[in-house]
C-alpha atoms as a PDB file:
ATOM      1  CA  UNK A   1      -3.884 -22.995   3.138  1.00  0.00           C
ATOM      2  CA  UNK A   2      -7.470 -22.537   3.170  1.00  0.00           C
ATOM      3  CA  UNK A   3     -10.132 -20.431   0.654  1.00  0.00           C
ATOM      4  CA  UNK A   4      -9.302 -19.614  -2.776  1.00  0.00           C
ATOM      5  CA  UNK A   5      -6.176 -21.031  -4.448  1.00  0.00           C
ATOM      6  CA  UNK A   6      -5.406 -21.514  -7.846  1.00  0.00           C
ATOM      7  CA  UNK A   7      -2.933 -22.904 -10.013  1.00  0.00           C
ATOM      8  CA  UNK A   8      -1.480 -19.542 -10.790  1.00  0.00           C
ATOM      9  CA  UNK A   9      -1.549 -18.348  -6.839  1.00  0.00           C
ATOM     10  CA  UNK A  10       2.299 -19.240  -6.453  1.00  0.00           C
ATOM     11  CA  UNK A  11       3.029 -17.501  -8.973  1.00  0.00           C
ATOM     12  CA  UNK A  12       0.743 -14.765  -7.851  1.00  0.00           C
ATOM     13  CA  UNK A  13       2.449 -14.260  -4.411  1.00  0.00           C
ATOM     14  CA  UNK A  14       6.156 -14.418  -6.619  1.00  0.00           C
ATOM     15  CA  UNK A  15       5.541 -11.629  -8.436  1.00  0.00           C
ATOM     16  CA  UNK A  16       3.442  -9.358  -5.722  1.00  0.00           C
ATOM     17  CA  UNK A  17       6.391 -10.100  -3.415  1.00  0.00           C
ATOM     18  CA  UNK A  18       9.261  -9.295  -5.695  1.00  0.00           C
ATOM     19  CA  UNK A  19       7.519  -6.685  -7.059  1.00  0.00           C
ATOM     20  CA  UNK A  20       6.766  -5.143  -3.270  1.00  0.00           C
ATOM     21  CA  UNK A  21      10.597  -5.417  -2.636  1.00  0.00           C
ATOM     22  CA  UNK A  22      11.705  -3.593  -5.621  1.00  0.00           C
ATOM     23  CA  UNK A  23       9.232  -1.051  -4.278  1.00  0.00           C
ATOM     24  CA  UNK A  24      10.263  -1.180  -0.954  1.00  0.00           C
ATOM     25  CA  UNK A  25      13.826  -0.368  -1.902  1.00  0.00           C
ATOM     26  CA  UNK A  26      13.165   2.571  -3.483  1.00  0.00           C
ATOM     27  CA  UNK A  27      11.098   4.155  -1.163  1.00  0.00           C
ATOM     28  CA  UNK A  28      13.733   3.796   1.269  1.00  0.00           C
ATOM     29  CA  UNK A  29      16.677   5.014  -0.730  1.00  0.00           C
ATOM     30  CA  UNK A  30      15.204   7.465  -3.010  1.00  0.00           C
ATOM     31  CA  UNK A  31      11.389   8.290  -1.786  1.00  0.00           C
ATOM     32  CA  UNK A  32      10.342   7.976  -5.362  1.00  0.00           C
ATOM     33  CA  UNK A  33       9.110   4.770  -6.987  1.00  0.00           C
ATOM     34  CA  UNK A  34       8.495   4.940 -11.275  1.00  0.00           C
ATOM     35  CA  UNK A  35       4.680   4.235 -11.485  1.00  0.00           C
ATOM     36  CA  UNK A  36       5.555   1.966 -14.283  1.00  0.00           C
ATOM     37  CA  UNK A  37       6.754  -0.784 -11.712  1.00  0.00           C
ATOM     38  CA  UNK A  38       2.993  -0.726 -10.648  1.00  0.00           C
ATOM     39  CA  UNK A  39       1.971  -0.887 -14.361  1.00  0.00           C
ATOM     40  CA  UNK A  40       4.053  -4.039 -15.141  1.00  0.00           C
ATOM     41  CA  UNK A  41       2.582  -5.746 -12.267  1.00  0.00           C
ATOM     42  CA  UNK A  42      -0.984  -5.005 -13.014  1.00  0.00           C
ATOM     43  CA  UNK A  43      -0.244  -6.346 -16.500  1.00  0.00           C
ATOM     44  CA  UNK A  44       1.213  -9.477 -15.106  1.00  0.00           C
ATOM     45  CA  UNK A  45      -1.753  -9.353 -12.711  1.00  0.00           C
ATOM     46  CA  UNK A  46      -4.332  -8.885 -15.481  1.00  0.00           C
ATOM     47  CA  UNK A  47      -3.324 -11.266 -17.683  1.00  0.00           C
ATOM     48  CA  UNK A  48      -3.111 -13.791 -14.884  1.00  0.00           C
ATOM     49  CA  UNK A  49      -6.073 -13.113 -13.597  1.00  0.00           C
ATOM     50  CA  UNK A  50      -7.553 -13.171 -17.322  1.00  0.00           C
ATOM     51  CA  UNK A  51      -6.457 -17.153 -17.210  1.00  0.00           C
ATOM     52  CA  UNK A  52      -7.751 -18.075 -14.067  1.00  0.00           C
ATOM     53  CA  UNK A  53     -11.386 -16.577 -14.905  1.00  0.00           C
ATOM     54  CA  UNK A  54     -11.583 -17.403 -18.369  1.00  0.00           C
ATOM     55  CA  UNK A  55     -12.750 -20.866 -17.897  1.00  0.00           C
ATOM     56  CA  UNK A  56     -16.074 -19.572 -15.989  1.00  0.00           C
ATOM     57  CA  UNK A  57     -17.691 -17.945 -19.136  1.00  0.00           C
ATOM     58  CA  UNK A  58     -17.108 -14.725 -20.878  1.00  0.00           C
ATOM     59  CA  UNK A  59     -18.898 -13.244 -18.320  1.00  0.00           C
ATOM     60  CA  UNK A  60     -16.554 -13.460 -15.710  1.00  0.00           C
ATOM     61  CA  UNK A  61     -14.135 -12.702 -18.206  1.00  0.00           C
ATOM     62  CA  UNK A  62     -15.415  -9.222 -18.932  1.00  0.00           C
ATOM     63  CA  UNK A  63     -15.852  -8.116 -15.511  1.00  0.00           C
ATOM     64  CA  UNK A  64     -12.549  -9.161 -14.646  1.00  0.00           C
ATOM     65  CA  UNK A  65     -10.989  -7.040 -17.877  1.00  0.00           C
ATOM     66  CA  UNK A  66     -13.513  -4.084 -16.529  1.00  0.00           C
ATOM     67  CA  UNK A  67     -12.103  -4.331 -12.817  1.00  0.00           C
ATOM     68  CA  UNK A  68      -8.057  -4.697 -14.259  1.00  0.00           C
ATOM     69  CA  UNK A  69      -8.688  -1.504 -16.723  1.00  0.00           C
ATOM     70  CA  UNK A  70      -9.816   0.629 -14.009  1.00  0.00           C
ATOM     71  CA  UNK A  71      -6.757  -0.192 -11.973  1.00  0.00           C
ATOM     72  CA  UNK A  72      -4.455   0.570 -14.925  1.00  0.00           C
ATOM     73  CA  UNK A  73      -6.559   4.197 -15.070  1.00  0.00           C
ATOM     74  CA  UNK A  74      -5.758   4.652 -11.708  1.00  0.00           C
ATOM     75  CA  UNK A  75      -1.878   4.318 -12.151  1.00  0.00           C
ATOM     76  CA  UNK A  76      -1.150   6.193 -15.703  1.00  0.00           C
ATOM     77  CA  UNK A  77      -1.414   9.990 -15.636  1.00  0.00           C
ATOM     78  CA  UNK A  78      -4.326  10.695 -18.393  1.00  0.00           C
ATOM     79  CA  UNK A  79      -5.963  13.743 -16.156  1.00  0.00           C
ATOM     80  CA  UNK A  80      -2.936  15.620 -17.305  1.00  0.00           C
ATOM     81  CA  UNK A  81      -3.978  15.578 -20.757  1.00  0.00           C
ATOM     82  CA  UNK A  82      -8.111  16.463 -20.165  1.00  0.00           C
ATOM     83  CA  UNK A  83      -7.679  18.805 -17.024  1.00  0.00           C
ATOM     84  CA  UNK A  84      -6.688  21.113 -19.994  1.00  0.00           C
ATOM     85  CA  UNK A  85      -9.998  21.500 -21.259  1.00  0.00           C
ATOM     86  CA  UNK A  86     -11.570  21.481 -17.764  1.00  0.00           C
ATOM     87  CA  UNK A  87     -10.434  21.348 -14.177  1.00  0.00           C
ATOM     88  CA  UNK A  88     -13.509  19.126 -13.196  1.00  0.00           C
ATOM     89  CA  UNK A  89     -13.189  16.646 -16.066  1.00  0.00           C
ATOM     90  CA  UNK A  90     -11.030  14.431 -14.713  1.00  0.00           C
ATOM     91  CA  UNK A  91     -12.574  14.007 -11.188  1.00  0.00           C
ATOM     92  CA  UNK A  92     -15.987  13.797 -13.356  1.00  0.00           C
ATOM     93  CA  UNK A  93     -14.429  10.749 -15.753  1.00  0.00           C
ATOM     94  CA  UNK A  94     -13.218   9.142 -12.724  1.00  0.00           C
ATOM     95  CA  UNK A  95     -16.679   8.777 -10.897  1.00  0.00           C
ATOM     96  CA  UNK A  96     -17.931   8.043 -13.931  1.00  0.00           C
ATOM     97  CA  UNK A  97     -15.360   4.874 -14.007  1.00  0.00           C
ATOM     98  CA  UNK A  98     -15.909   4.303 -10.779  1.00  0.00           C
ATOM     99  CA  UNK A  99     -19.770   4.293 -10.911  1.00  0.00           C
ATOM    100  CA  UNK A 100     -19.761   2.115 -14.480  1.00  0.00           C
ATOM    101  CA  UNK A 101     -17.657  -0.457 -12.941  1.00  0.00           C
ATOM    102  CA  UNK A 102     -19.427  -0.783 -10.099  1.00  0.00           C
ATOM    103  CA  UNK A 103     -22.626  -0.812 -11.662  1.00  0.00           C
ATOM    104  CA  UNK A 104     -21.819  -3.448 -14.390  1.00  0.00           C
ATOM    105  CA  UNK A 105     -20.699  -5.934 -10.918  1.00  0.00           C
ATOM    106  CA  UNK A 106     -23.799  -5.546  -9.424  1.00  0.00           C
ATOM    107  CA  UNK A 107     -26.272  -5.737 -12.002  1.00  0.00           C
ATOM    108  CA  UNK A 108     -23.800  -9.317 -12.991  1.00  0.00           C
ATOM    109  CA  UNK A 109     -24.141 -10.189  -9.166  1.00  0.00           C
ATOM    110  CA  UNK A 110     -28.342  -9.481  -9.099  1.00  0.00           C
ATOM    111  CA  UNK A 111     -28.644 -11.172 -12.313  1.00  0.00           C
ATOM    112  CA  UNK A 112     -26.248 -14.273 -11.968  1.00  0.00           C
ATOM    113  CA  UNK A 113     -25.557 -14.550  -8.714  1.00  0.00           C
ATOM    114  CA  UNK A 114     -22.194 -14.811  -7.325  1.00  0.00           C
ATOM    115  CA  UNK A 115     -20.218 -17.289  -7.763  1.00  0.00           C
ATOM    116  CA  UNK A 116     -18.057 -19.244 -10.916  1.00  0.00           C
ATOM    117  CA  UNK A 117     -21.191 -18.621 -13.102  1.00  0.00           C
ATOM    118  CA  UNK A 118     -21.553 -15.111 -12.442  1.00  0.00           C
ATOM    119  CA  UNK A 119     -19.885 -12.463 -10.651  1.00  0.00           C
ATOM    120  CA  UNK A 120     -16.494 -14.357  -9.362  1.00  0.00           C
ATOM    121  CA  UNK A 121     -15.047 -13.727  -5.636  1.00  0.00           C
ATOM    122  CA  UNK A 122     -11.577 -12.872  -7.702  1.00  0.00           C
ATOM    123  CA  UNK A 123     -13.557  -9.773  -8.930  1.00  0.00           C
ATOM    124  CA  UNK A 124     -15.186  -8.533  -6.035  1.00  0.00           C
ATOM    125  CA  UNK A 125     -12.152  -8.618  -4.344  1.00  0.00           C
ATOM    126  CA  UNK A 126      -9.868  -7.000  -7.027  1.00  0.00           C
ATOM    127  CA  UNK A 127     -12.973  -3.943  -7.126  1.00  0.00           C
ATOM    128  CA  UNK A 128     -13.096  -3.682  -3.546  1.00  0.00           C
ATOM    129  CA  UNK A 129      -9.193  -3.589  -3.306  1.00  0.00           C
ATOM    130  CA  UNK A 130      -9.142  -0.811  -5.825  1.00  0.00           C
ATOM    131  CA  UNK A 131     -11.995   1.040  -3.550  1.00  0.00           C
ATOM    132  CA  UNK A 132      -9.630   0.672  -0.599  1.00  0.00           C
ATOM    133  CA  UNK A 133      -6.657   2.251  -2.005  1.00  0.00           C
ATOM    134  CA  UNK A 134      -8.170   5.144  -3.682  1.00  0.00           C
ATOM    135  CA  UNK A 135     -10.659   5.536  -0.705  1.00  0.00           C
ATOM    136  CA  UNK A 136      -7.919   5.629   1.922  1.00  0.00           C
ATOM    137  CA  UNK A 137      -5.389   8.039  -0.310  1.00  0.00           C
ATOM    138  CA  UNK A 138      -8.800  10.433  -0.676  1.00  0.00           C
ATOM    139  CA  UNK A 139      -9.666  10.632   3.075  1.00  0.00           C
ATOM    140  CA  UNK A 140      -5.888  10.953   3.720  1.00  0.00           C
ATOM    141  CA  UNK A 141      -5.104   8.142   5.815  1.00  0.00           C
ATOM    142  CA  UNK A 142      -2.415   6.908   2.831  1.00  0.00           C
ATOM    143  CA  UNK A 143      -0.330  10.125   2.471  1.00  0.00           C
ATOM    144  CA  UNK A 144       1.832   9.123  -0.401  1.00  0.00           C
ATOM    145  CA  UNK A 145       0.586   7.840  -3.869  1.00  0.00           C
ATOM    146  CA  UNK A 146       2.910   5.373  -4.005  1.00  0.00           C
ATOM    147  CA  UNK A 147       1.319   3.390  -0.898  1.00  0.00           C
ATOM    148  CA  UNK A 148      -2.403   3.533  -2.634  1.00  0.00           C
ATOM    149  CA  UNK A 149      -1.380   2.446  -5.736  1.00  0.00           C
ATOM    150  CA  UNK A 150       0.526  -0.806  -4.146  1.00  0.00           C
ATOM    151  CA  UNK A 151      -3.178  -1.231  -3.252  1.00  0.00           C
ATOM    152  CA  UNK A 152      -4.612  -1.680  -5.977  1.00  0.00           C
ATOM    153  CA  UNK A 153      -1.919  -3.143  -7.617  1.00  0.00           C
ATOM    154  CA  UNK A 154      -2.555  -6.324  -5.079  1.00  0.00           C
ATOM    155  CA  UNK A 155      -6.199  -6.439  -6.132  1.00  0.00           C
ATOM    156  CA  UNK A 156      -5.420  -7.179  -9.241  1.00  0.00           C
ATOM    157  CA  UNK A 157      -1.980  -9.915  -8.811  1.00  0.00           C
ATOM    158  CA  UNK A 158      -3.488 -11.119  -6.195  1.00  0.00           C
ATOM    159  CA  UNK A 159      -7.097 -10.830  -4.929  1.00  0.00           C
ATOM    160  CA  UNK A 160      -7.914 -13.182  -2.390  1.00  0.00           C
ATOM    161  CA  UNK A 161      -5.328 -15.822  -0.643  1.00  0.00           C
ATOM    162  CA  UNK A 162      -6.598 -17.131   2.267  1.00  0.00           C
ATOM    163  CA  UNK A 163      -3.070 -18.482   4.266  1.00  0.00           C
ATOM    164  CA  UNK A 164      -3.630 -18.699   8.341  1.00  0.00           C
ATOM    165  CA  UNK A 165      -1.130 -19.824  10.891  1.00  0.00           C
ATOM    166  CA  UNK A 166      -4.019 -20.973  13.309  1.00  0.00           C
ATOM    167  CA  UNK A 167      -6.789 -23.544  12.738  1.00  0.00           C
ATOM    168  CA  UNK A 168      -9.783 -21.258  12.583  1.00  0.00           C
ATOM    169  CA  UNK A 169     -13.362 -21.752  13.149  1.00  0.00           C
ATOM    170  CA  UNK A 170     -15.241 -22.943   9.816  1.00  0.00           C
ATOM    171  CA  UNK A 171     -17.287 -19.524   9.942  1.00  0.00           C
ATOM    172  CA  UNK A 172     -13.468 -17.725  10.084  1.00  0.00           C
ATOM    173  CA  UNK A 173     -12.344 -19.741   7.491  1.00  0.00           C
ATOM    174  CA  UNK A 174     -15.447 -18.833   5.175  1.00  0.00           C
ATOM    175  CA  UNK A 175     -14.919 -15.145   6.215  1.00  0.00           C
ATOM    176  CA  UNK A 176     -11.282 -15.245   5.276  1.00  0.00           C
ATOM    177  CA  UNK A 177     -11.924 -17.011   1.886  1.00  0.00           C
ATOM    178  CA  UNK A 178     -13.404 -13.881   0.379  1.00  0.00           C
ATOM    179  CA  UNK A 179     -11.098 -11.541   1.743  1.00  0.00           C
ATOM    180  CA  UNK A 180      -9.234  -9.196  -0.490  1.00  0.00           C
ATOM    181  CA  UNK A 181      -5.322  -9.608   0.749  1.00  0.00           C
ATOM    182  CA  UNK A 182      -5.269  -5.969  -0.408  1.00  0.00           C
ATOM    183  CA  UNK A 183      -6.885  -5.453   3.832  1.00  0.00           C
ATOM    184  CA  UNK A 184      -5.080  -8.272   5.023  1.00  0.00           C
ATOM    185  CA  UNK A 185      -1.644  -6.744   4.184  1.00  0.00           C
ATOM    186  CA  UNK A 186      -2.439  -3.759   5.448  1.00  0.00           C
ATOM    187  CA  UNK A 187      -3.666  -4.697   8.491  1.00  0.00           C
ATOM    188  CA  UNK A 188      -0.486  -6.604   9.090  1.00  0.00           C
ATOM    189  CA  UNK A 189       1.634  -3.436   8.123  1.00  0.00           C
ATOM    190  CA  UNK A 190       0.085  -1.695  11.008  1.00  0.00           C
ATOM    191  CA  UNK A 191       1.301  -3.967  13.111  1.00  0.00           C
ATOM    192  CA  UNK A 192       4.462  -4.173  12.160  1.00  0.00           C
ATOM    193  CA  UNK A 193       4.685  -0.471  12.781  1.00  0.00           C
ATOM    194  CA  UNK A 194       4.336  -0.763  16.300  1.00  0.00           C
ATOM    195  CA  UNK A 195       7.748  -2.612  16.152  1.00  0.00           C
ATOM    196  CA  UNK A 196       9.025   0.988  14.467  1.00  0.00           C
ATOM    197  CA  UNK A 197       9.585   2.650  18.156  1.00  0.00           C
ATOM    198  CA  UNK A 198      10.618  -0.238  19.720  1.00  0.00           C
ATOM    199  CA  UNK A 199      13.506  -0.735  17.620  1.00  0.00           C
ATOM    200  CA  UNK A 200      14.195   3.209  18.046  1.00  0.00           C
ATOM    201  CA  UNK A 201      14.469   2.690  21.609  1.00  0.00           C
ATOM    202  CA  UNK A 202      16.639  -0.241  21.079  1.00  0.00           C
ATOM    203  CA  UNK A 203      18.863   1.725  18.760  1.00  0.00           C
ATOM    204  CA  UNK A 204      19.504   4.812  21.747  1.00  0.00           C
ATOM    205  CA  UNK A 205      19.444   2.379  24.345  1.00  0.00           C
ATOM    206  CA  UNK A 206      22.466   0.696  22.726  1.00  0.00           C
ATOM    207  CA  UNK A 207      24.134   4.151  22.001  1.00  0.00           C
ATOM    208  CA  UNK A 208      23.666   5.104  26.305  1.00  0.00           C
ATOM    209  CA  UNK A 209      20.785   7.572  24.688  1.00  0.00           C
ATOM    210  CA  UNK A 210      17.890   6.991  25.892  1.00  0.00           C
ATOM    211  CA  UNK A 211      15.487   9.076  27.571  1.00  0.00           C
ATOM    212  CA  UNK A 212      11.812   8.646  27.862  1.00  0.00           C
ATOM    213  CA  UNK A 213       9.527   9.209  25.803  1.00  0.00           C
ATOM    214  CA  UNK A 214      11.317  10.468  23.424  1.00  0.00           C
ATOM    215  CA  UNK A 215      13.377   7.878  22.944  1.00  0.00           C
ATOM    216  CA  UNK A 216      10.887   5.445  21.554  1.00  0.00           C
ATOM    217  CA  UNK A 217      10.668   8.112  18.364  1.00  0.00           C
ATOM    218  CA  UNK A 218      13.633   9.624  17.496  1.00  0.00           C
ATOM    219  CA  UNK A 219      17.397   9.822  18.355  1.00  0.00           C
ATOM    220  CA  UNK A 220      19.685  12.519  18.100  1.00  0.00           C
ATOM    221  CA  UNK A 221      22.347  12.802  14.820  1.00  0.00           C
ATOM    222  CA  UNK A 222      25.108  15.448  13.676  1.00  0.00           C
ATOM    223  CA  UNK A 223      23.649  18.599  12.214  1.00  0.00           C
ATOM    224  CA  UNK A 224      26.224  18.339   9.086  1.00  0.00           C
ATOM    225  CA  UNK A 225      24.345  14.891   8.045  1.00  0.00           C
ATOM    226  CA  UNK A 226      21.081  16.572   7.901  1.00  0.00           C
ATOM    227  CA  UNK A 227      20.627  17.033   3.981  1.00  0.00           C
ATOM    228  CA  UNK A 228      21.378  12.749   3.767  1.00  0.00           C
ATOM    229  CA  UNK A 229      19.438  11.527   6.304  1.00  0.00           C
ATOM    230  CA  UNK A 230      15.983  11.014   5.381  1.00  0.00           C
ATOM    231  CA  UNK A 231      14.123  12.489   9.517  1.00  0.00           C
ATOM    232  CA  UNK A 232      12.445  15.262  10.721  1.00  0.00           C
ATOM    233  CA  UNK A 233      13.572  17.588  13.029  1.00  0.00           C
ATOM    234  CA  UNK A 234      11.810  17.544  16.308  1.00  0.00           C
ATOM    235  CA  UNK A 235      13.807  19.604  18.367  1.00  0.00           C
ATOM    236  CA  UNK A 236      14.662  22.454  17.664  1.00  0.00           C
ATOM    237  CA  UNK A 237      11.654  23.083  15.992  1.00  0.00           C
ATOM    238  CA  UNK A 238      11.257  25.688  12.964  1.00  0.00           C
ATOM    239  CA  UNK A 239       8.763  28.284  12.958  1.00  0.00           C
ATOM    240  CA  UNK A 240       8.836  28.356  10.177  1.00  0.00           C
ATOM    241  CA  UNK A 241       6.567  25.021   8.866  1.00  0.00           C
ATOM    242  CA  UNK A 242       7.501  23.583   4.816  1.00  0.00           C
ATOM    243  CA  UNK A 243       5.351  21.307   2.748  1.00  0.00           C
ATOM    244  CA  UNK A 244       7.572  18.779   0.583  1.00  0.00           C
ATOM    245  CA  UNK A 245       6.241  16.399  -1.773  1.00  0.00           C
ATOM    246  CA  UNK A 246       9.014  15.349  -3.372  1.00  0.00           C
ATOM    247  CA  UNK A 247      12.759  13.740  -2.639  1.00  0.00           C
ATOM    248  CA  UNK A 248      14.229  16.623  -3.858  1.00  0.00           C
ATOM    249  CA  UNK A 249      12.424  19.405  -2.240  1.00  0.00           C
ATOM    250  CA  UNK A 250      12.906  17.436   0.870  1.00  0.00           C
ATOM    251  CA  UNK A 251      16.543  17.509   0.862  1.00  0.00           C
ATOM    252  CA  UNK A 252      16.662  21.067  -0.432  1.00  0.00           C
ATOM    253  CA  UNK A 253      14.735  21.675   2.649  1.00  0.00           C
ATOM    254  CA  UNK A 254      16.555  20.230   5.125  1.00  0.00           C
ATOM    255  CA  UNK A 255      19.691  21.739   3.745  1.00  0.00           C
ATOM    256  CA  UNK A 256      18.266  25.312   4.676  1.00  0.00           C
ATOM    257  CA  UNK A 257      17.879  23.689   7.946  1.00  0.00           C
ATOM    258  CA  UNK A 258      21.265  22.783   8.491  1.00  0.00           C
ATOM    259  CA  UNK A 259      22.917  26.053   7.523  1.00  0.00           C
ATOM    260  CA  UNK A 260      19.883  27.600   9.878  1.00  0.00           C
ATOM    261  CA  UNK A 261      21.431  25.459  12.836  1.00  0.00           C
ATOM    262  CA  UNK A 262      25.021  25.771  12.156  1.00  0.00           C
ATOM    263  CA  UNK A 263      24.632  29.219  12.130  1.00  0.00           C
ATOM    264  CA  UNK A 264      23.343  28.980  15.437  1.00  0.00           C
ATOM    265  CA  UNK A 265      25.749  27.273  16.444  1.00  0.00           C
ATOM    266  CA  UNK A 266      23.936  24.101  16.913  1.00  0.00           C
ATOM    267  CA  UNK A 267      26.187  20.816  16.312  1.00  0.00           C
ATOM    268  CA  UNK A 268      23.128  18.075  17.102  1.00  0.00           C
ATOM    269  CA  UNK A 269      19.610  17.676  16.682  1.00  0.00           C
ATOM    270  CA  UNK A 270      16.848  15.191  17.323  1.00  0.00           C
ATOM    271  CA  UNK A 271      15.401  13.679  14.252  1.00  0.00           C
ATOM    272  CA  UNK A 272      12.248  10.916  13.614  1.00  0.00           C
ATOM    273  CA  UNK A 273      13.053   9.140  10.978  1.00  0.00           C
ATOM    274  CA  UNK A 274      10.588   9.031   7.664  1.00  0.00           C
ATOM    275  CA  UNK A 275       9.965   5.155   7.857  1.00  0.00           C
ATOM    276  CA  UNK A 276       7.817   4.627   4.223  1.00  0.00           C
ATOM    277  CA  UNK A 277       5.077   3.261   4.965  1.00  0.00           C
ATOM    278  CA  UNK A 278       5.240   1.163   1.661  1.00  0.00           C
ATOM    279  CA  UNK A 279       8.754  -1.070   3.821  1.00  0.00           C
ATOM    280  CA  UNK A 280       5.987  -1.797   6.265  1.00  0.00           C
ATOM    281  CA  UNK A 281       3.289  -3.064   3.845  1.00  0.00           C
ATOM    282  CA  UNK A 282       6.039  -4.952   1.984  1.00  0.00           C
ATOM    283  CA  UNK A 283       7.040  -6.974   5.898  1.00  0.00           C
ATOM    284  CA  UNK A 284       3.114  -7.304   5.817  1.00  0.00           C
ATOM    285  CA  UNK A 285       2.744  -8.922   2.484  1.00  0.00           C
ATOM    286  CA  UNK A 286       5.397 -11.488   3.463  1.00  0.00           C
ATOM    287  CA  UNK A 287       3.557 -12.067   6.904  1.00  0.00           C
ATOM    288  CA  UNK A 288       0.517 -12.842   4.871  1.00  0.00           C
ATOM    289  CA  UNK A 289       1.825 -15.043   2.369  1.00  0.00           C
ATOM    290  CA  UNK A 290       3.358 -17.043   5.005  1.00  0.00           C
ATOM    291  CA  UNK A 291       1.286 -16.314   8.077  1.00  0.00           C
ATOM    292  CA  UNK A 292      -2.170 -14.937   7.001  1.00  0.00           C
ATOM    293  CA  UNK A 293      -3.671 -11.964   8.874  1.00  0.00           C
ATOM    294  CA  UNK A 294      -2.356 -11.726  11.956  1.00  0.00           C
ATOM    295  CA  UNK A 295      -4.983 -10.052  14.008  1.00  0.00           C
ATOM    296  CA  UNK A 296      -7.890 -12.491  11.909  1.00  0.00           C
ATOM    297  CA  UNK A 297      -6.419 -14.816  13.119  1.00  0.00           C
ATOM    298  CA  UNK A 298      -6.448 -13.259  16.631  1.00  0.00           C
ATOM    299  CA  UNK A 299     -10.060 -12.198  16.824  1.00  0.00           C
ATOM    300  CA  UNK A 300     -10.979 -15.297  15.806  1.00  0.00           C
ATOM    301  CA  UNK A 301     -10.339 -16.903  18.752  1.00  0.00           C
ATOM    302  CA  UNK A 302     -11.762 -13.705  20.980  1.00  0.00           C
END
């Protein structure tokens, strides 16, 4: 272990992980996780977090309790109650939270400096965590809510845990002991999802069905399990393109599908399956509890 550790980091990594897995599960039977999992762990995570900075000052305190309540505003629905009176109020608020947060961690960090005494690593990390899942969910590179809220969520249970497999250079090591965990588990999710077509191809390969390139993403199943099976039709392809955003209109959806096929007398398609991205980032957050992040620990040897 190297960086930041505290007494409450085991504890920390317990509760990300289990919470993670309870999220994981869901997402892969249901497609729907209850945003009050996420809520539960950013209490857990704020209070912990409120103990581990609350020796520095009430300074640190503060900005700590600033950077937890604007993750909890990011995961409870209060725009449905003031887009009522305005369409634009609640992207207006949220700037606003945005922008007062920020502001109140830099002036700390110009004044005090950063550090114990003024503004703490845990912070910056839990802020810049935040940024990264709301950021990434805005510019559409995390499609589903679910995935940018288990973001944040990690900014605030755990900010910063420096854990590497490989003896790093001291400037590495420095690097990686301000690091918000929030980019190190995601970095190791995308590499676990390279592993996603290989075990594809492994599956068809075993089944005598394997035919390149397609089979590295998809496989071919029974039209009649269509409406249970949680894929996308690749071939045939519909002309007719649908927008789902939840479980249910997904199934209802591919239910249409089916009784489009059968009546066409079509017995098997070929189907990529919906891997959530949220199973990956789960496999990622145990890699970097135990491991650290994988291609940090790479480049640092480039």
């Amino acid at each position: 272990m190297v960086g930041i550790q505290t007494g409450w980091t085991g504890f920390e990594m317990a509760v990300l992980l289990a919470g993670f897995g309870l999220a994981a599960y869901f997402d892969w039977t249901t497609r729907q996780v209850d945003d009050r999992l996420w809520q539960g762990l950013v209490a857990i995570g704020g209070v912990t977090g409120a103990i581990v900075v609350a020796p520095f000052g009430p300074l640190a305190l503060a900005l700590w309790i600033a950077v937890a309540l604007l993750a909890v505003e990011q995961l409870v629905p209060w725009d449905l109650a003031v887009e009522k009176f305005d369409d634009r109020l609640p992207g207006l608020l949220e700037v606003a939270a945005f922008v007062s947060v920020g502001g109140f961690l830099g002036a700390a960090g110009w004044f005090d400096g950063i550090g114990p005494t003024g503004l703490p690593l845990l912070v910056i990390a839990a802020f810049a965590s935040i940024l990264l899942g709301r950021g990434l969910f805005e510019a559409r590179l995390l499609y589903g809510g679910a995935d940018a809220k288990a973001l944040i969520t990690t900014g605030v249970v755990l900010p910063i845990v420096a854990t590497s497999w490989l003896a790093l250079p001291d400037s590495a090591t420095r690097i990686l002991g301000i690091y918000p965990f929030a980019l190190t588990l995601l970095m190791n999710a995308a590499i676990v999802a390279v592993g996603v077509p290989l075990s594809i191809a492994l599956h068809n390969a075993r089944r005598g069905d394997f035919s390149f390139p397609h089979g590295f993403t998809g496989f071919t199943i029974p039209v009649a399990e269509l409406p249970d099976r949680f894929v996308w039709i690749k071939d045939p392809t519909f002309q007719r393109a649908e927008e789902t955003e939840t479980a249910e209109e997904d199934r209802a959806m591919r239910v249409r599908q089916r009784s489009e096929l059968e009546a066409q007398g079509i017995a098997r398609v070929w189907v990529t399956p919906q891997v959530p991205f949220l199973v990956l980032m789960f496999v990622g957050t145990m890699l970097g509890v135990v491991l650290g992040n994988l291609i940090f620990d790479v480049l640092a040897y480039v």
